[in-house]
N, C-alpha and C. Protein backbone atom coordinates (compact mmCIF):
# COMPACT_ATOMS: atom_id res chain seq x y z
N UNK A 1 15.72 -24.82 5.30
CA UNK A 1 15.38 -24.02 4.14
C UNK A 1 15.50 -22.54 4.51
N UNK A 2 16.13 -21.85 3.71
CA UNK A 2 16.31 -20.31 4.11
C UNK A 2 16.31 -20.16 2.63
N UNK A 3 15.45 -18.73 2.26
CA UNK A 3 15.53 -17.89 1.47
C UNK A 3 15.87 -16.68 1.77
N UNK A 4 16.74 -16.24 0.82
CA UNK A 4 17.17 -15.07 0.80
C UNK A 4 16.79 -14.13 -0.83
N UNK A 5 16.60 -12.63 -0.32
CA UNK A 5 16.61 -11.87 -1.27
C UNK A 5 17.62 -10.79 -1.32
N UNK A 6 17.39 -10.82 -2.94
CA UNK A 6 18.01 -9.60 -3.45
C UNK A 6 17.72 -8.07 -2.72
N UNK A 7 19.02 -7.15 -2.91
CA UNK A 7 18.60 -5.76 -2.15
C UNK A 7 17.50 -5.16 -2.85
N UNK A 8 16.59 -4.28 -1.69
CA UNK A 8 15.12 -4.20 -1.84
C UNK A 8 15.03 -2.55 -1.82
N UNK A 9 14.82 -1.52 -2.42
CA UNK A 9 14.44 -0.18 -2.23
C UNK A 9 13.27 0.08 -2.32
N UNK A 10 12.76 0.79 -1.58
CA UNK A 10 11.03 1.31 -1.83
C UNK A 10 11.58 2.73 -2.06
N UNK A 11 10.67 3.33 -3.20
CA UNK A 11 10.73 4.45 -3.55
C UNK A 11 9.94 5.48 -2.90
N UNK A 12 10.14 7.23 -2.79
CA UNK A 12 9.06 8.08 -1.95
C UNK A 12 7.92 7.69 -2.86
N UNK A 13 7.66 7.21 -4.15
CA UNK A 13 6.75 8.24 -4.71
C UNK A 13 5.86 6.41 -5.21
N UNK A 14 7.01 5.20 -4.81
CA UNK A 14 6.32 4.00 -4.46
C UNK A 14 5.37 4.20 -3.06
N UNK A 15 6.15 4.35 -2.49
CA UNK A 15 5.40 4.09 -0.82
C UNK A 15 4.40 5.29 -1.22
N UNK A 16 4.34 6.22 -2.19
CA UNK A 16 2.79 7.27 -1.94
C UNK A 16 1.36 6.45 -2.74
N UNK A 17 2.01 5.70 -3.51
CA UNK A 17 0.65 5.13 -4.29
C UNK A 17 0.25 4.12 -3.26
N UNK A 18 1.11 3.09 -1.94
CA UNK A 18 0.85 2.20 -1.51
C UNK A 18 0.33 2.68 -0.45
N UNK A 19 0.37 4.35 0.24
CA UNK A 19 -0.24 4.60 1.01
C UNK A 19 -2.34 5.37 0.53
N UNK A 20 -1.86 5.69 -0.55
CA UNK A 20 -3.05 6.24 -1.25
C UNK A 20 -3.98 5.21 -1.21
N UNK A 21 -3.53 4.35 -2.10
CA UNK A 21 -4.22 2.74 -2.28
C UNK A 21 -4.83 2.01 -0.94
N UNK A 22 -3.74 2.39 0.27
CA UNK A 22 -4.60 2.01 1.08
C UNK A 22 -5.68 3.01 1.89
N UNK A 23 -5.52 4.15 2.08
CA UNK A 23 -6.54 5.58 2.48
C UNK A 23 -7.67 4.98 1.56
N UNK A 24 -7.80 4.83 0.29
CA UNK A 24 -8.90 4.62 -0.21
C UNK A 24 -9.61 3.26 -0.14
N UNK A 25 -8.83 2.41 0.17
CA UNK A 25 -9.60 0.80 0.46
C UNK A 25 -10.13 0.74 2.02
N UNK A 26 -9.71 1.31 2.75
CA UNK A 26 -10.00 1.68 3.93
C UNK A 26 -11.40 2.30 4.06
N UNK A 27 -11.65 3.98 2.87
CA UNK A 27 -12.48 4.38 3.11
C UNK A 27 -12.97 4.49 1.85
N UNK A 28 -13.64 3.09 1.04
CA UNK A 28 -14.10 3.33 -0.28
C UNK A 28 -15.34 4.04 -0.25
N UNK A 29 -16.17 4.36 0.92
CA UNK A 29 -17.21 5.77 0.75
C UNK A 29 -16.76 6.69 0.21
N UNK A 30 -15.66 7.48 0.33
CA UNK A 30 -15.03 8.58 -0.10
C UNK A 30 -14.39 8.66 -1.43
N UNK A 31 -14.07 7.26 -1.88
CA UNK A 31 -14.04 6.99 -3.47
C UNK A 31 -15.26 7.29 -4.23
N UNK A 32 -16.14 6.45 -3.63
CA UNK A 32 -17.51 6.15 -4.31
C UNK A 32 -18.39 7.66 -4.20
N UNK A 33 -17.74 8.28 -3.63
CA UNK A 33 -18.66 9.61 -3.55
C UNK A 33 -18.72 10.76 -4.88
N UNK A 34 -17.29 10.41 -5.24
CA UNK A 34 -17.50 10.86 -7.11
C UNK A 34 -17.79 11.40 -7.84
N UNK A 35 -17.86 9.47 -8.25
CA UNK A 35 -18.93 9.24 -9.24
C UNK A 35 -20.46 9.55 -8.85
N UNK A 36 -20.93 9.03 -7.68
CA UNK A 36 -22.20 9.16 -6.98
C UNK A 36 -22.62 10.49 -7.27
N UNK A 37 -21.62 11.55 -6.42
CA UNK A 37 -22.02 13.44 -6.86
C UNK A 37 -22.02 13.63 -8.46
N UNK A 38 -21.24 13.16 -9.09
CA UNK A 38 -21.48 13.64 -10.51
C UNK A 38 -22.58 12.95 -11.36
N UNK A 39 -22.99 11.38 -11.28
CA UNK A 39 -24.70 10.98 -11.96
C UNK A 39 -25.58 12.24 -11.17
N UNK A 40 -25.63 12.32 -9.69
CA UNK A 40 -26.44 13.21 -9.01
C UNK A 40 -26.70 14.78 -9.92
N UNK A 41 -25.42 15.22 -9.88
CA UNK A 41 -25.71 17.01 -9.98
C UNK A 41 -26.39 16.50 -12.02
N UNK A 42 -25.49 15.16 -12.86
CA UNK A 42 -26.12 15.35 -13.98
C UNK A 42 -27.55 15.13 -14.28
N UNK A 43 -27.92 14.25 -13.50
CA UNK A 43 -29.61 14.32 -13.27
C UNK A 43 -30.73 15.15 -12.84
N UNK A 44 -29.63 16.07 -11.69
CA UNK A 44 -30.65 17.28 -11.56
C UNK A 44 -30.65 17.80 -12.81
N UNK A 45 -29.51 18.44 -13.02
CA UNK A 45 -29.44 19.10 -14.54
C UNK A 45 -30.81 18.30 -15.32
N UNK A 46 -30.62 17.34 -15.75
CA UNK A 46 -31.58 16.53 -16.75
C UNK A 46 -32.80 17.10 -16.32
N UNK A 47 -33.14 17.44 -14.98
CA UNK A 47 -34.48 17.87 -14.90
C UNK A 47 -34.63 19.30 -14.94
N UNK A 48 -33.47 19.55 -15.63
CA UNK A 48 -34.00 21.59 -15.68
C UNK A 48 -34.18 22.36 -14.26
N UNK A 49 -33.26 21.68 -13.52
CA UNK A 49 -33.27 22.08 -11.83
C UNK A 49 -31.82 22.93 -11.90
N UNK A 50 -32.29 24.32 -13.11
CA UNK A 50 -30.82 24.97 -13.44
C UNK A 50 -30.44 25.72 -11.41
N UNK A 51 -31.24 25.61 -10.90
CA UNK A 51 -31.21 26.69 -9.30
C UNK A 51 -29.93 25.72 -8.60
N UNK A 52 -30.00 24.25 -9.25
CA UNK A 52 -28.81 23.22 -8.37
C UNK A 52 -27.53 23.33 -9.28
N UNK A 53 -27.31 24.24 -10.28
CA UNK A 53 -26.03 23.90 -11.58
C UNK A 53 -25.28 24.57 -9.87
N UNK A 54 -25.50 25.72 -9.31
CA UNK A 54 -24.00 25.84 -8.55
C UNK A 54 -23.50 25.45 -7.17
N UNK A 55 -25.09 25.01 -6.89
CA UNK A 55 -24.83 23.76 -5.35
C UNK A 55 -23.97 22.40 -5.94
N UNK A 56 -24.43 22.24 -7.35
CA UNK A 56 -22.97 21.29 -7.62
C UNK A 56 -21.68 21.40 -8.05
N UNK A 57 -21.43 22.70 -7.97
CA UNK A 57 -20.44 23.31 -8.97
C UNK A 57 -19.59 23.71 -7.28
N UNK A 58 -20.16 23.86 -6.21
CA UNK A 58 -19.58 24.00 -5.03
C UNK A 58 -19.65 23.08 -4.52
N UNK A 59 -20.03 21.87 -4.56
CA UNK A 59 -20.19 20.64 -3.97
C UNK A 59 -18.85 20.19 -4.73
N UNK A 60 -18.57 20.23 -5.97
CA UNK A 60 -17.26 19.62 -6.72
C UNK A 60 -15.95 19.87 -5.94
N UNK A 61 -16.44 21.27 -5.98
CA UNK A 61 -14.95 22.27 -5.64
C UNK A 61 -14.89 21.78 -4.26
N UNK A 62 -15.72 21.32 -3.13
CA UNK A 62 -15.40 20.99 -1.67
C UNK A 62 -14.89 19.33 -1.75
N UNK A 63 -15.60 18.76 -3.08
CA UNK A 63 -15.06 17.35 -3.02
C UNK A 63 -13.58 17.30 -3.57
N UNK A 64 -13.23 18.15 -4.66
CA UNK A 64 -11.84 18.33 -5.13
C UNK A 64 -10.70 18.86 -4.50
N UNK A 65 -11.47 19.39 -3.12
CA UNK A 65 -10.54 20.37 -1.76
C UNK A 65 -10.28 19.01 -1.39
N UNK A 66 -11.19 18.27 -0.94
CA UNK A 66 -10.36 16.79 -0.08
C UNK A 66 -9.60 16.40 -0.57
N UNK A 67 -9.77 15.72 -1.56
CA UNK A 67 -9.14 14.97 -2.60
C UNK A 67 -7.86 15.48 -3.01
N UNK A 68 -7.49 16.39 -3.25
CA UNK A 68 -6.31 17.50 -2.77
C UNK A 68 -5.56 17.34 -1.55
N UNK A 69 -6.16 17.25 -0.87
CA UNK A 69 -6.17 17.66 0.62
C UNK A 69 -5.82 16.27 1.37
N UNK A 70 -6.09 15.04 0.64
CA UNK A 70 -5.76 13.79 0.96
C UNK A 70 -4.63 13.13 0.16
N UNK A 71 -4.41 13.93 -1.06
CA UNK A 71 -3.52 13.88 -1.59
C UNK A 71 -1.89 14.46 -1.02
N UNK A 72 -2.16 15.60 -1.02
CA UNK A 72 -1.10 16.50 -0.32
C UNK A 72 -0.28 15.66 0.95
N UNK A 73 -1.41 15.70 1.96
CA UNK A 73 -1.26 14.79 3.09
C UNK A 73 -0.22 13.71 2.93
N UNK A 74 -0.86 12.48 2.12
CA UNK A 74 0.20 11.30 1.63
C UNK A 74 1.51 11.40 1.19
N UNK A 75 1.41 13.22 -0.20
CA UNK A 75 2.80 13.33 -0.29
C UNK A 75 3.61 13.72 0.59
N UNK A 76 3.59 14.48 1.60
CA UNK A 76 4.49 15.26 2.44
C UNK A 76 4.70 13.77 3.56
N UNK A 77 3.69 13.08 3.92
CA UNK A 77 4.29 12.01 4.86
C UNK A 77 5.00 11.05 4.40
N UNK A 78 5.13 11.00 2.81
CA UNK A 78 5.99 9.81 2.13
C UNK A 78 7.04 10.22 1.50
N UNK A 79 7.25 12.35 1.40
CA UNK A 79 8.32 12.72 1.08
C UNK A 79 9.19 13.29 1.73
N UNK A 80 8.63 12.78 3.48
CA UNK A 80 9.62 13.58 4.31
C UNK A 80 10.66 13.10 4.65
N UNK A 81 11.62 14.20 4.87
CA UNK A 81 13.28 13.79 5.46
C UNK A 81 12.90 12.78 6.59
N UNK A 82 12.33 12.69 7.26
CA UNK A 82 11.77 12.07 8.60
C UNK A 82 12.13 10.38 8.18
N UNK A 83 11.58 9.97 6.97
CA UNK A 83 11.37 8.51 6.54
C UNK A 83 12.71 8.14 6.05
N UNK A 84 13.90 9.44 5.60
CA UNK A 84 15.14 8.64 4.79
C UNK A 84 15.47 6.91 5.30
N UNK A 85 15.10 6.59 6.53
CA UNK A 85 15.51 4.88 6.71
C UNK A 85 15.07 4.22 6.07
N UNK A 86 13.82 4.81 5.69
CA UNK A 86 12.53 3.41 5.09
C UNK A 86 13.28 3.82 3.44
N UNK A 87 14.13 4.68 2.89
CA UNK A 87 14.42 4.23 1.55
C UNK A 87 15.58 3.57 1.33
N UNK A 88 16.09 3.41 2.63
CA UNK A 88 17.56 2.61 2.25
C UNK A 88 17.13 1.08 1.75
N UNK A 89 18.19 0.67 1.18
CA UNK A 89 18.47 -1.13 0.91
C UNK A 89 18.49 -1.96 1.80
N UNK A 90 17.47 -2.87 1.60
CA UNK A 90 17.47 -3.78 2.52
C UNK A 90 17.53 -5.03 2.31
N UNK A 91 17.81 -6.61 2.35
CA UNK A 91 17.92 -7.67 2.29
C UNK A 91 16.97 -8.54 3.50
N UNK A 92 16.02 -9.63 2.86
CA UNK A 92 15.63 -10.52 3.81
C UNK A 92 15.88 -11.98 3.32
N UNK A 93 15.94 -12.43 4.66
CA UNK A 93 15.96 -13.88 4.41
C UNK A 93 14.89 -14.70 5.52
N UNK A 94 14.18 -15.40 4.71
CA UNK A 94 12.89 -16.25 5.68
C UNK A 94 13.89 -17.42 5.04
N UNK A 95 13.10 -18.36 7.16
CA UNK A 95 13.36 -19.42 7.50
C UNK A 95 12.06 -20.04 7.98
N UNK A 96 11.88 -20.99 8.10
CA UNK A 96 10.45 -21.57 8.61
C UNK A 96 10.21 -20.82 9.94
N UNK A 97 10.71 -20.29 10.88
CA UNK A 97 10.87 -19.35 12.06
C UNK A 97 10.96 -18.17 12.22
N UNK A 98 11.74 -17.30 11.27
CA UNK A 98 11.91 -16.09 11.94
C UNK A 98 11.96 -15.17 10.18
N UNK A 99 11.68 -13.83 10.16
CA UNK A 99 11.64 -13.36 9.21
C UNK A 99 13.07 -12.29 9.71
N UNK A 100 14.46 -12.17 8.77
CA UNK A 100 15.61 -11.31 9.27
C UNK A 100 15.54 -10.65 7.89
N UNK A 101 15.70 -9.03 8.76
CA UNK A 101 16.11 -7.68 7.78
C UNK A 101 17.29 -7.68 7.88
N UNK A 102 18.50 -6.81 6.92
CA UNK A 102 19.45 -6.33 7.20
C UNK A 102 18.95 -4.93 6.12
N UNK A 103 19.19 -3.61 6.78
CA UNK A 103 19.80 -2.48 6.18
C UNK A 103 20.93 -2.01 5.79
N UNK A 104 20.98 -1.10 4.85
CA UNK A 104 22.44 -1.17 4.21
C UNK A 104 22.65 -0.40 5.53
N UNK A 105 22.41 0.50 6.22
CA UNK A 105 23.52 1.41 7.43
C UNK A 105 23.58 0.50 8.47
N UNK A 106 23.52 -0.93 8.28
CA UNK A 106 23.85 -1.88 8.88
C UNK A 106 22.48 -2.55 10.01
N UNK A 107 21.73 -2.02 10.41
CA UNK A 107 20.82 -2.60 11.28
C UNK A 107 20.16 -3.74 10.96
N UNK A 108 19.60 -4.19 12.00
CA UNK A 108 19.30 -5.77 12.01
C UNK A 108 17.88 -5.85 12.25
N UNK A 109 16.80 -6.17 12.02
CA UNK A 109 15.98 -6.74 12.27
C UNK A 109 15.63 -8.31 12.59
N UNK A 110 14.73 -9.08 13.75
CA UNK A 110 14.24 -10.69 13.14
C UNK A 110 12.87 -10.51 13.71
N UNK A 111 12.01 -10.60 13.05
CA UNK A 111 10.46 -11.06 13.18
C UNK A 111 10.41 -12.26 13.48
N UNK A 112 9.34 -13.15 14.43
CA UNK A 112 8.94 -14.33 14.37
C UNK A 112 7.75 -14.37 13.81
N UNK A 113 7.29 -15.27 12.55
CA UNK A 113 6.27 -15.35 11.70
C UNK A 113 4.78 -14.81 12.67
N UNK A 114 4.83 -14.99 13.54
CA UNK A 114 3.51 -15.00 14.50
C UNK A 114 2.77 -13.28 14.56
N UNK A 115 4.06 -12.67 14.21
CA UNK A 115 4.13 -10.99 14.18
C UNK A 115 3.72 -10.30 13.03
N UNK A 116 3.49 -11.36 12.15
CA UNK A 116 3.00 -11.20 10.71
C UNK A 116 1.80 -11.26 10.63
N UNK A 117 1.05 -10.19 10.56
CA UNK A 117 -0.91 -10.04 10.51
C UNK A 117 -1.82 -10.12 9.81
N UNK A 118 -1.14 -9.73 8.56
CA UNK A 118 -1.50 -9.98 7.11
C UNK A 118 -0.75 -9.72 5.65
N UNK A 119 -1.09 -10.68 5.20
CA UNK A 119 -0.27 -10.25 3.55
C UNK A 119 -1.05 -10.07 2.75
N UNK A 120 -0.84 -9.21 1.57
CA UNK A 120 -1.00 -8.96 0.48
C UNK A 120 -0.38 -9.01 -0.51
N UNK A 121 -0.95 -9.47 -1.88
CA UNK A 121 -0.12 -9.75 -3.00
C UNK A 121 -0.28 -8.44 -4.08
N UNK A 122 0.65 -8.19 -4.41
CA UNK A 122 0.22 -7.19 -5.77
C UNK A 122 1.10 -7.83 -6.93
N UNK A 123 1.05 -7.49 -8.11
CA UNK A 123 1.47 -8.00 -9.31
C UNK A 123 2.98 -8.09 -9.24
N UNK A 124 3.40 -7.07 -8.25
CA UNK A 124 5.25 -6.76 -8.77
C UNK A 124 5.28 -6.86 -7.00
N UNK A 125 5.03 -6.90 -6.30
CA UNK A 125 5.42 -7.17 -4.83
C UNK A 125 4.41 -7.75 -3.84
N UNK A 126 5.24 -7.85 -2.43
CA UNK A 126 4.11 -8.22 -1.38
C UNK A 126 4.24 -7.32 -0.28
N UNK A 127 3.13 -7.21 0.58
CA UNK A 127 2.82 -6.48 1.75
C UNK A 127 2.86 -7.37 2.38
N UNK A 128 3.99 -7.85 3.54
CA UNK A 128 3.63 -8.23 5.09
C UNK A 128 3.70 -7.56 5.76
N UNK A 129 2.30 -7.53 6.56
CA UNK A 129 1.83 -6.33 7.39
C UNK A 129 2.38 -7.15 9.38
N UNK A 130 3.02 -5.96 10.34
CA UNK A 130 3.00 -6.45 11.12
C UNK A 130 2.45 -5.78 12.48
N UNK A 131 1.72 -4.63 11.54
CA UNK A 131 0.33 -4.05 11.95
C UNK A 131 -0.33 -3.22 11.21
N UNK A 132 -1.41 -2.89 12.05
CA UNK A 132 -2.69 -2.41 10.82
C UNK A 132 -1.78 -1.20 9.91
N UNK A 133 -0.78 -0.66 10.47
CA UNK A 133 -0.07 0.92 9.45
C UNK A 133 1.44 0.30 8.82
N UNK A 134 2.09 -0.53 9.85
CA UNK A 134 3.19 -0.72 9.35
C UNK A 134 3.73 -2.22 8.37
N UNK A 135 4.22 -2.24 7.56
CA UNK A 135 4.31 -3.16 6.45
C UNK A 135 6.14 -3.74 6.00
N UNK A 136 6.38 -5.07 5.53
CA UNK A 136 7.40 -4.94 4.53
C UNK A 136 7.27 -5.10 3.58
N UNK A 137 7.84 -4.38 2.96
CA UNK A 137 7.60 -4.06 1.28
C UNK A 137 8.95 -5.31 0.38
N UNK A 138 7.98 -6.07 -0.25
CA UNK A 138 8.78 -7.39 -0.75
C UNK A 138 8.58 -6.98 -2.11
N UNK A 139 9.95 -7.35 -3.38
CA UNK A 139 9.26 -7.12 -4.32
C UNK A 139 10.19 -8.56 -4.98
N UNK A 140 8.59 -9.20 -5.20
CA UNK A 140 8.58 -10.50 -6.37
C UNK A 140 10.26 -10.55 -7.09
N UNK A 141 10.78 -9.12 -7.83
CA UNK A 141 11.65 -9.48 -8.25
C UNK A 141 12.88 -9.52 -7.48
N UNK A 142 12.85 -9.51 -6.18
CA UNK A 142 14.10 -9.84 -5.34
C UNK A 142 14.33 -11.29 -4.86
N UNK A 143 13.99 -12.15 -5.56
CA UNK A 143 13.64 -13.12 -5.15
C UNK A 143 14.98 -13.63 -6.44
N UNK A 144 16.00 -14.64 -6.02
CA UNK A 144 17.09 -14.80 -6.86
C UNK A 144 16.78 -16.16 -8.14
N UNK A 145 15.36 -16.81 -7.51
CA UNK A 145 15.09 -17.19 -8.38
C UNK A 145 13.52 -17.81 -8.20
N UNK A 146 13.02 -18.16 -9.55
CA UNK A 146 11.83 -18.37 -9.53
C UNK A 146 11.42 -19.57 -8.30
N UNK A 147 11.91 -20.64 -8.24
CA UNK A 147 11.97 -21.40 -7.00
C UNK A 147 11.87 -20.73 -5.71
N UNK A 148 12.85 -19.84 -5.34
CA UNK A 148 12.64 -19.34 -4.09
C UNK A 148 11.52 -18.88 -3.92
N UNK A 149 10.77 -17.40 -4.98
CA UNK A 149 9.28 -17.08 -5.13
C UNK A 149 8.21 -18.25 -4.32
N UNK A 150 8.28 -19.59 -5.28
CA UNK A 150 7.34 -20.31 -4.69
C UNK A 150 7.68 -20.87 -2.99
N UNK A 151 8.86 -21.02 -2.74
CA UNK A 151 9.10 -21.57 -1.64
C UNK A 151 8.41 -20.44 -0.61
N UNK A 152 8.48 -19.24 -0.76
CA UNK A 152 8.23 -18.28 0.15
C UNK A 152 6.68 -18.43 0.31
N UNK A 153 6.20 -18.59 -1.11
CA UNK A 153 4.46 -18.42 -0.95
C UNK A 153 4.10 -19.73 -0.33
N UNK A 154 4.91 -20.77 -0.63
CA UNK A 154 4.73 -21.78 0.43
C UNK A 154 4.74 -21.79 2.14
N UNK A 155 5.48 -21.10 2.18
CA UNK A 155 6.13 -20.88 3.56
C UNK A 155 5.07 -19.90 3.80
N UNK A 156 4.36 -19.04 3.80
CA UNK A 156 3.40 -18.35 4.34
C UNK A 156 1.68 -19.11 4.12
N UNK A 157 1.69 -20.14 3.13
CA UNK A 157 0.61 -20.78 3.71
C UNK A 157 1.12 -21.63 4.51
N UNK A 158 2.01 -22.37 4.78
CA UNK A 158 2.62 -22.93 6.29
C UNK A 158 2.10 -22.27 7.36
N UNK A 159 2.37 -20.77 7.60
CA UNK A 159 2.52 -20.06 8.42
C UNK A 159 0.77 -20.18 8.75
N UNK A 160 0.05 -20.23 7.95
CA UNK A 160 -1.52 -19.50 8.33
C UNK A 160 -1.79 -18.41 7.54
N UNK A 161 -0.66 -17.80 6.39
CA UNK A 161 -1.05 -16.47 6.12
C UNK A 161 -1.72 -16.54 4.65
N UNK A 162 -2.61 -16.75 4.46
CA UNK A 162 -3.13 -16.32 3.42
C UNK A 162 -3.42 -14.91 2.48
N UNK A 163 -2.46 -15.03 1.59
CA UNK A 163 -2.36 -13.85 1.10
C UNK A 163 -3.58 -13.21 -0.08
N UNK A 164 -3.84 -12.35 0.41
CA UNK A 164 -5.24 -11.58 -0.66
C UNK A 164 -4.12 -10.82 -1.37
N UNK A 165 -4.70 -11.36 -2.97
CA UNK A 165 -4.33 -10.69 -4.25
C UNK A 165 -5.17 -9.79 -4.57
N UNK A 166 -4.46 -8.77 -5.06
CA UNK A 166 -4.81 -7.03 -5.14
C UNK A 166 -4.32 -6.81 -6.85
N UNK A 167 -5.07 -5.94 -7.31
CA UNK A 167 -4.81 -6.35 -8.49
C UNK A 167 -3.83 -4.52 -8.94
């Protein structure tokens, strides 16, 4: 059994939401901090604690510097000349053994399933991770037909890999 897919592009401004998405699942304190600061500064308010309107009004502006600032970060590492490989076309084909890349400027990759650490599902693609930073980016619709789709999700609970769906 070998599946093969259709050619695969990840976009800069794909790979920035998939790196964002993960900065923040990583560190959902820094999500959750917010919402948390904004019930906070509106409750002082509620108590006529007008002396805190600009400890939160500078508390915003230092939380909106990160957030910026974590933003920025993601774009420049997902829009740099540095990455042009990771946007070329690529083709895979899984076998019960080995996972093979080809790039369009010709290079070769083969993984053995064992190198595979974790997957993830999202609605329009998958993450096989073959460490905690680095990933292949699969997308559902490269798949030449609906059969193959399932054969693959088969073939990775074969493997051990249980894939967590991400919504």
């Amino acid at each position: 059994m070998q599946i093969k897919t259709t050619e695969i592009t990840i976009t800069p401004n794909k790979l920035f939401i998939i790196a964002v998405r993960r900065h923040f699942k990583e560190k959902k304190w820094l999500l959750l901090a917010y919402p948390v600061g904004l019930f906070g500064y509106i409750f002082l308010m509620s108590l006529s604690f007008g002396r805190f309107r600009y400890l939160g009004i500078i508390g915003f502006g230092l939380m909106l510097a990160v957030l910026l600032y974590i933003l920025a970060y993601y774009w420049e590492k997902t829009h740099s000349p540095k990455n042009k490989r990771t946007f070329l076309a690529r083709t895979y084909e899984f076998d019960p053994f080995y996972i093979r890349t080809r790039v369009a400027d010709g290079a070769e990759a083969v993984y053995r399933w064992d190198q595979i650490t974790k997957v993830e599902v999202y609605p329009t693609y998958y993450l096989l991770y073959t460490s905690p930073v680095h990933f292949m980016y699969i997308e559902k619709k490269a798949f030449q037909h609906q059969d193959d789709r399932r054969q693959f999700e088969r073939l990775l609970k074969e493997r051990g890999l249980q894939a967590s769906t991400k919504a």
